[in-house]
Protein backbone atom coordinates (compact mmCIF):
# COMPACT_ATOMS: atom_id res chain seq x y z
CA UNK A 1 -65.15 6.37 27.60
CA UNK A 2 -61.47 7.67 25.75
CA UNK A 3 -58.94 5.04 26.80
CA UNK A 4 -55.75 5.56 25.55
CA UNK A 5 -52.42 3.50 24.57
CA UNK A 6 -50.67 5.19 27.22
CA UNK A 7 -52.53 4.36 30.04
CA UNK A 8 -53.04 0.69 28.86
CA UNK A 9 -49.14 0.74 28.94
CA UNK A 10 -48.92 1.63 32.54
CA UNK A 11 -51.33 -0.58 34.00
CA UNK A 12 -49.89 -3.60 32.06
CA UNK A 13 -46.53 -2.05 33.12
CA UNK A 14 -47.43 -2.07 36.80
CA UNK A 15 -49.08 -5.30 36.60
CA UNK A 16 -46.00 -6.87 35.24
CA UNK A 17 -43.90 -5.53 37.69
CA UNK A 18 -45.71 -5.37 41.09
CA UNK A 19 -44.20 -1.79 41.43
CA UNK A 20 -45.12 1.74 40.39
CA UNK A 21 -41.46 3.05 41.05
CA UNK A 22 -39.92 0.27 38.38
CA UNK A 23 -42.66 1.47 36.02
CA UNK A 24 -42.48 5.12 36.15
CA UNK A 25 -38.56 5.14 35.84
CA UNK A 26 -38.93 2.21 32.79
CA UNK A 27 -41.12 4.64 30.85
CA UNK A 28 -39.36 7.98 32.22
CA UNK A 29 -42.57 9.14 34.12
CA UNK A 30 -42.51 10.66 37.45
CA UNK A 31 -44.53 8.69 40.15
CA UNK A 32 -47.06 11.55 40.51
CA UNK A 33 -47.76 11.05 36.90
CA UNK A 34 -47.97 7.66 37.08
CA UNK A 35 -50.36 7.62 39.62
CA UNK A 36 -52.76 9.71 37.99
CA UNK A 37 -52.81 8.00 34.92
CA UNK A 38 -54.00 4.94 36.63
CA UNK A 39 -56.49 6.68 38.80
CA UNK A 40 -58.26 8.05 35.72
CA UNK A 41 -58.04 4.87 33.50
CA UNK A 42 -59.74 3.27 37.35
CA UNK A 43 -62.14 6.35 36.85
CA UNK A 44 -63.19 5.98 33.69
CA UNK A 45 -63.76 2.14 33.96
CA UNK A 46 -65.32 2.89 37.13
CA UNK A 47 -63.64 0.20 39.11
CA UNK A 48 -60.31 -0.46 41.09
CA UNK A 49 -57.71 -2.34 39.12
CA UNK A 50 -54.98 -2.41 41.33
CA UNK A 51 -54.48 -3.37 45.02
CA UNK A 52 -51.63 -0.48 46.92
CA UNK A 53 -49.83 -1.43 49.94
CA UNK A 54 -47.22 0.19 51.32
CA UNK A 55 -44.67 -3.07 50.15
CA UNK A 56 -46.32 -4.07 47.00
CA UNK A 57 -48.84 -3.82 44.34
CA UNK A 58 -51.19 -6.64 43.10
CA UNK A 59 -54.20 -6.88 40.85
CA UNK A 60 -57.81 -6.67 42.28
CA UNK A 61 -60.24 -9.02 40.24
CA UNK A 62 -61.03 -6.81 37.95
CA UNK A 63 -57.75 -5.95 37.39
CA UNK A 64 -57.24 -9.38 36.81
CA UNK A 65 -60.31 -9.98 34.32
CA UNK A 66 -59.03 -6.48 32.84
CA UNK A 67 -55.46 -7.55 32.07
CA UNK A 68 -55.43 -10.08 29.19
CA UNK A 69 -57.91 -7.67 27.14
CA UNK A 70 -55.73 -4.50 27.59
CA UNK A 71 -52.72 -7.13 26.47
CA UNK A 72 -54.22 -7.78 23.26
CA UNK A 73 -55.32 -4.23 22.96
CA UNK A 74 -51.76 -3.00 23.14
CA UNK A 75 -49.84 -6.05 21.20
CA UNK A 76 -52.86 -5.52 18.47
CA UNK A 77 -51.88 -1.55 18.09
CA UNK A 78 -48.39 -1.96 18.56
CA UNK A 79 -48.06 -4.75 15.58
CA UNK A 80 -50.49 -2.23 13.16
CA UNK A 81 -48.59 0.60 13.91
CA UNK A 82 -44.78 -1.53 13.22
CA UNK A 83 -46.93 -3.01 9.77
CA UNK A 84 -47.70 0.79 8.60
CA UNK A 85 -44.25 2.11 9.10
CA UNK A 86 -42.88 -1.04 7.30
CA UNK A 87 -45.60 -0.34 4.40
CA UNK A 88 -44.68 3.29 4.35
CA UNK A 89 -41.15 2.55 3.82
CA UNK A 90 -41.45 0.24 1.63
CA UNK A 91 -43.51 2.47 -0.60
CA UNK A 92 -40.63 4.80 -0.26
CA UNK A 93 -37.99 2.48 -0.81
CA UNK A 94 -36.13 3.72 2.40
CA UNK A 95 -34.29 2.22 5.05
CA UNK A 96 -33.76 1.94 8.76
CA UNK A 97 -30.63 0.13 9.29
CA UNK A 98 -28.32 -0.85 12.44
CA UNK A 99 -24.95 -1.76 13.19
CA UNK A 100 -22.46 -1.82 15.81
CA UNK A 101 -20.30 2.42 16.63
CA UNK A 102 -17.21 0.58 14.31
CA UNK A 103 -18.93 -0.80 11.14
CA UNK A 104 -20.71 2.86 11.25
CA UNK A 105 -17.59 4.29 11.59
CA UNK A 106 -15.33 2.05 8.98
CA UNK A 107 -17.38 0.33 6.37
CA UNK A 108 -20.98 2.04 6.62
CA UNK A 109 -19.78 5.40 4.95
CA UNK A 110 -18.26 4.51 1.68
CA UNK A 111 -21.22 1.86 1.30
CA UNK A 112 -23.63 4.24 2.20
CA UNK A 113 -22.26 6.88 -0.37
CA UNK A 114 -21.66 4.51 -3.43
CA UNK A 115 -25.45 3.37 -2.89
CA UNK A 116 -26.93 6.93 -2.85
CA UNK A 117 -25.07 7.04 -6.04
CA UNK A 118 -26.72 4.21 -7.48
CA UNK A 119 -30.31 4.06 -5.98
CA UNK A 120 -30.93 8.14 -5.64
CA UNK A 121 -34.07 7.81 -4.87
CA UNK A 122 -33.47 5.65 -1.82
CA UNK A 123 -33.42 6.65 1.59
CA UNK A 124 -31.04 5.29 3.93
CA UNK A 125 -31.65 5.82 7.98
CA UNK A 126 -28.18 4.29 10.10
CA UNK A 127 -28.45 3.65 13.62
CA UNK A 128 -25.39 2.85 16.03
CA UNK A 129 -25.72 0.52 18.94
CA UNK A 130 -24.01 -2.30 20.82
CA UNK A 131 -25.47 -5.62 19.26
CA UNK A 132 -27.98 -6.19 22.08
CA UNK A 133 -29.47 -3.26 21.59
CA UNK A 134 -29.78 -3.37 17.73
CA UNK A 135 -31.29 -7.07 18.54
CA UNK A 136 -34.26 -5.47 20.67
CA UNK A 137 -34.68 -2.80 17.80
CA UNK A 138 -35.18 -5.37 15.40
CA UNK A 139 -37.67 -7.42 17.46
CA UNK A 140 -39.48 -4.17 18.43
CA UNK A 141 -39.93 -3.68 14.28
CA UNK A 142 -37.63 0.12 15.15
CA UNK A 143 -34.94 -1.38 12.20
CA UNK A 144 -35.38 -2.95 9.19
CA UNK A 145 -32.19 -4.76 9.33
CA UNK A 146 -28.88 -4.83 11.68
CA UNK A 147 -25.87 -5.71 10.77
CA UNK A 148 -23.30 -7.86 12.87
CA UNK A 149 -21.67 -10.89 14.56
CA UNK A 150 -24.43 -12.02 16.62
CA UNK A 151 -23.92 -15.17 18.37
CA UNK A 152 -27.60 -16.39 19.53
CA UNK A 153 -30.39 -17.54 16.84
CA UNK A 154 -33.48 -15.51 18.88
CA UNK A 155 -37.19 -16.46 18.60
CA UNK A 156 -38.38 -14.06 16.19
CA UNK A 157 -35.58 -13.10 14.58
CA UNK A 158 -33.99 -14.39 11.40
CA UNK A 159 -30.03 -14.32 11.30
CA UNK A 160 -28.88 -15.17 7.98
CA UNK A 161 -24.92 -14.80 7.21
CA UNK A 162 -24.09 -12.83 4.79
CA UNK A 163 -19.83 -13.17 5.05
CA UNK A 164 -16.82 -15.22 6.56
CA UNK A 165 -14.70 -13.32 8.91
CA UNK A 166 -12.42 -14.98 11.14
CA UNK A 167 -9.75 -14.22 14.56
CA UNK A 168 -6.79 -12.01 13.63
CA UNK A 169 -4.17 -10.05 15.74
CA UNK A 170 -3.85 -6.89 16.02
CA UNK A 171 -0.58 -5.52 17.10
CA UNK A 172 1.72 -2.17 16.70
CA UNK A 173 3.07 -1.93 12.99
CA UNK A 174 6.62 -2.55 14.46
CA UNK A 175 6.13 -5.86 15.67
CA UNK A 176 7.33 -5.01 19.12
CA UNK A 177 5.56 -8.04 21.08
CA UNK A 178 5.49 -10.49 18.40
CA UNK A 179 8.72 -10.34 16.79
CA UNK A 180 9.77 -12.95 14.81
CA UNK A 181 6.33 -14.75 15.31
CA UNK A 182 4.90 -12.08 12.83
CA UNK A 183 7.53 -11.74 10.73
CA UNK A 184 7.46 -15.26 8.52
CA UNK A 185 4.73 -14.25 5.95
CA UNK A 186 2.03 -12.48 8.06
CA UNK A 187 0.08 -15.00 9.96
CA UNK A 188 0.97 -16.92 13.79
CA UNK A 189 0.13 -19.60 15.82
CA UNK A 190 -2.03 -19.00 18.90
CA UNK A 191 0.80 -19.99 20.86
CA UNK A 192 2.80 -17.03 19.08
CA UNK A 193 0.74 -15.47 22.40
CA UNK A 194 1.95 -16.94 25.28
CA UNK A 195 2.87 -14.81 27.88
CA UNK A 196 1.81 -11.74 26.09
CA UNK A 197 -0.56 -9.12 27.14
CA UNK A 198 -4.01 -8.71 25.74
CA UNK A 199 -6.42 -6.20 24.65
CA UNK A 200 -9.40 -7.48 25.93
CA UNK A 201 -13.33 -6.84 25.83
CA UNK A 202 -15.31 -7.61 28.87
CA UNK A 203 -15.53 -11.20 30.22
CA UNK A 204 -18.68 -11.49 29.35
CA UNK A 205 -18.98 -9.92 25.91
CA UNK A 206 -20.01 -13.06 23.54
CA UNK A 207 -16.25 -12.17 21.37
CA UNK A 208 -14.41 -12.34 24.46
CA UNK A 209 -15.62 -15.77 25.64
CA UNK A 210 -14.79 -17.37 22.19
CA UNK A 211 -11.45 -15.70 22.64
CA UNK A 212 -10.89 -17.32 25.76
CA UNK A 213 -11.67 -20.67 25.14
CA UNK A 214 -9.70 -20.81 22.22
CA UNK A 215 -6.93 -19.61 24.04
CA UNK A 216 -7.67 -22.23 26.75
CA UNK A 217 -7.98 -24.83 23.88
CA UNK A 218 -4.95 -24.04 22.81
CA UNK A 219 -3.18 -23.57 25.95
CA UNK A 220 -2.21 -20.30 25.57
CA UNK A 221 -1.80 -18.17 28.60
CA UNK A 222 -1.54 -14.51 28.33
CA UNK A 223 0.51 -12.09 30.68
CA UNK A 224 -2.30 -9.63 31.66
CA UNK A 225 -5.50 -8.80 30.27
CA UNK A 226 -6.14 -4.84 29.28
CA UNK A 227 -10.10 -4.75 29.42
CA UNK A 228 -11.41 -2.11 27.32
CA UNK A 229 -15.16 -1.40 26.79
CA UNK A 230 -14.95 -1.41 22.59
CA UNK A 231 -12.86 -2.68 19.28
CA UNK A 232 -11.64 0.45 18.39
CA UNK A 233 -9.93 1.57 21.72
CA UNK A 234 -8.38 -1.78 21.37
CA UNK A 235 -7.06 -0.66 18.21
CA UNK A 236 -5.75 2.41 19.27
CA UNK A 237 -3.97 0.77 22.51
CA UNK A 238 -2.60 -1.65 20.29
CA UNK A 239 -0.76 0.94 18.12
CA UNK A 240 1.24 2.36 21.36
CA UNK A 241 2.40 -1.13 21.69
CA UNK A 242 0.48 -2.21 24.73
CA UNK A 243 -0.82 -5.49 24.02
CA UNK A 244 -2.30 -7.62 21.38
CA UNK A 245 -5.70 -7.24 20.40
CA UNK A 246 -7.52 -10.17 19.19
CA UNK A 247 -10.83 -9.26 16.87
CA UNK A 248 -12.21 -10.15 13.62
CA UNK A 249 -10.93 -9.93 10.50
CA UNK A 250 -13.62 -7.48 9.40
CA UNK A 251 -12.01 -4.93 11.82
CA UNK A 252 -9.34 -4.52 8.93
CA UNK A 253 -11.36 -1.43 7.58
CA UNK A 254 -10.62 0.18 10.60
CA UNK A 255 -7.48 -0.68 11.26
CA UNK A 256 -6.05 0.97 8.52
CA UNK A 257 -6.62 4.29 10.29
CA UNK A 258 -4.02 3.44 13.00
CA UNK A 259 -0.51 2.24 12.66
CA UNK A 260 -0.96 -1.55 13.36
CA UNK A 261 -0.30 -4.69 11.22
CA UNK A 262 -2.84 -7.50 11.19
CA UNK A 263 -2.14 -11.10 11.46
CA UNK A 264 -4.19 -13.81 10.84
CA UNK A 265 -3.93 -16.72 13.61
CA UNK A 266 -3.94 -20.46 13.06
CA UNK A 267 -5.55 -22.95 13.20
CA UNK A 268 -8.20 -20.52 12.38
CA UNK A 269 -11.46 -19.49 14.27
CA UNK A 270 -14.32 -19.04 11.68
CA UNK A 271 -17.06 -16.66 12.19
CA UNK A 272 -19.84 -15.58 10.28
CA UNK A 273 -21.12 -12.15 10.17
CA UNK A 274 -24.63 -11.76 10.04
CA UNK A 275 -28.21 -9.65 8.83
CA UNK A 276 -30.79 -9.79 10.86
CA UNK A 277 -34.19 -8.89 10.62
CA UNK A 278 -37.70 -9.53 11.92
CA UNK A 279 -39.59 -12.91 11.35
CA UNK A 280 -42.63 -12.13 9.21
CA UNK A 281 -41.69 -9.48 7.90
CA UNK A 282 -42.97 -8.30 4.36
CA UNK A 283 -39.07 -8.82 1.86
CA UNK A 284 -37.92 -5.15 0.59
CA UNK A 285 -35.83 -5.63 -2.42
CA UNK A 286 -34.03 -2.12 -1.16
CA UNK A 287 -32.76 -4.37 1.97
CA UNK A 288 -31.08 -6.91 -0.31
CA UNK A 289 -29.62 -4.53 -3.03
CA UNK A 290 -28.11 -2.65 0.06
CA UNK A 291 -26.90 -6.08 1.57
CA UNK A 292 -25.19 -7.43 -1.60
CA UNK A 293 -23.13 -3.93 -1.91
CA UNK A 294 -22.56 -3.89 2.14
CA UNK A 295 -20.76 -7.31 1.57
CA UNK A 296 -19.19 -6.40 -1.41
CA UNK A 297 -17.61 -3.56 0.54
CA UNK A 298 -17.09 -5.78 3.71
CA UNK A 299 -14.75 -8.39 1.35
CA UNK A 300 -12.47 -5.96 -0.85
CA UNK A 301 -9.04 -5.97 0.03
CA UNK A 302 -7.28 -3.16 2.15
CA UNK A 303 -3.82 -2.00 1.46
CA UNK A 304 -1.07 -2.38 4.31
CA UNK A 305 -2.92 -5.82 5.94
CA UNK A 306 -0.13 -8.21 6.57
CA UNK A 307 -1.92 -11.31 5.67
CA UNK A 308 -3.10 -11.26 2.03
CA UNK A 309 -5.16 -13.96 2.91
CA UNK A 310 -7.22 -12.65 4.87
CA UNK A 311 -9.65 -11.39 1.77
């Protein structure tokens, strides 16, 4: 008998989702392939596994008997596999690290340069992914570490802030919308946005929804909402003088690409950006020397910001 992972994977997949076509398409197989992968793991065992009908597919009792050992199989090899590649780095001292497309493209350079500088023989790995994604990498054991505002404290992963940031406005450098609001030492009131229109992110991004109720808490109603899918094309749109952008203050290392002005807002909405990394996993000392000069980076002051208190 030669069992492999792979078919293990597709019979649990199947099992788990009472459908060959969700399967094959979930791990990019075609449904010819599919199928033959669990007729021979059937073969092999010399049994049936899995009841077909034309509607749905279910497990036959030895499916069901079969099931919770091929679990354990596959969650016992998957967790070796995650330990090795953690061991192997670690012997390395290397990294595989993920953040959100505009900390890659801001504040990840310069940090990643200064520590190849300091720690040559380091390797660094940077991945670039919205935060849900970089969440399931994490869990999954793919990253060491990610780096961002993540809202939710998940089973299995610890979140552990590493920096303050906080709500500021973004808004074209000649103060078009805002005018006088902006112009009395750098930092407005919420209400400074009433009847203005907004830069947003998707309703339901987690950034948005804090944006929103604060603006409802403050009753603050904006003109029209501009719903863009990321931070940085909010940036951009806010330079041509199309709305205000709300983000946090972190977004400053960005911002001073484009010709906008920042302003902090009051009363202020704290946040906390985060590090996040697997439960149970064995510490690298790599991870926090690279986490200590990340913040470092993350808190130094940028020239042209209009609030110097933002740092």
């Amino acid at each position: 008998m030669n069992l492999s992972l792979k078919q293990l994977k597709v019979f649990l997949g199947v099992a788990n989702t009472s459908s060959f076509t969700k399967t094959a398409q979930s791990m990019h197989l075609s449904q010819a392939a599919l199928s033959a992968i669990i007729r021979e793991l059937e073969t092999q065992l010399r049994c049936r596994l899995l009841e077909r009908t034309t509607r749905t597919v279910s497990l036959t009792e030895a499916g069901r008997v079969f099931y919770p050992t091929a679990m354990k199989i596959v969650e016992t090899l998957e967790k070796s596999v995650t330990e090795l590649n953690e061991l192997g780095r670690q012997k390395q001292s290397s990294l595989l690290l993920g953040c959100t497309p505009m900390i890659a493209a801001s504040l990840m350079p310069p940090v990643l340069a200064r520590f190849s500088q300091i720690y040559p023989t380091s390797q660094i790995e940077l991945v670039d992914r919205p935060p849900g994604e970089l969440v399931h990498m994490v869990e999954e054991g793919h990253l060491d570490a990610a780096f961002g505002v993540f809202f939710s404290q998940i089973s299995g992963i610890d979140r552990v802030p590493i920096f303050p940031t906080r709500f500021v406005a973004v808004s074209a450098d000649n103060n078009a919308l805002l005018g006088a609001s902006a112009a009395r030492g750098g930092a407005i009131r919420w209400t400074a946005l009433e009847g203005l229109p907004m830069i947003a992110l998707p309703k339901d991004n987690p950034l948005q929804r804090l944006i929103e109720a604060t603006l409802s808490k403050e009753e603050v109603n904006v003109s029209r909402r501009i719903v863009v899918g990321h931070l940085q094309t909010a940036i951009a749109m806010a330079q041509e003088g199309l709305g205000i952008a709300i983000m946090p203050s972190f977004c400053k290392h960005i911002c001073r690409h484009y010709r906008v002005r920042i302003d902090a807002i009051r009363p202020e909405v704290a946040l906390s950006f985060y590090r996040i990394t697997r439960v149970g996993r064995d510490p690298l000392a790599v991870l926090d020397q690279f986490t200590d000069m990340f913040t470092e980076a993350a808190q130094e002051p940028v020239a042209a910001i209009a609030d110097d208190e933002l740092d």
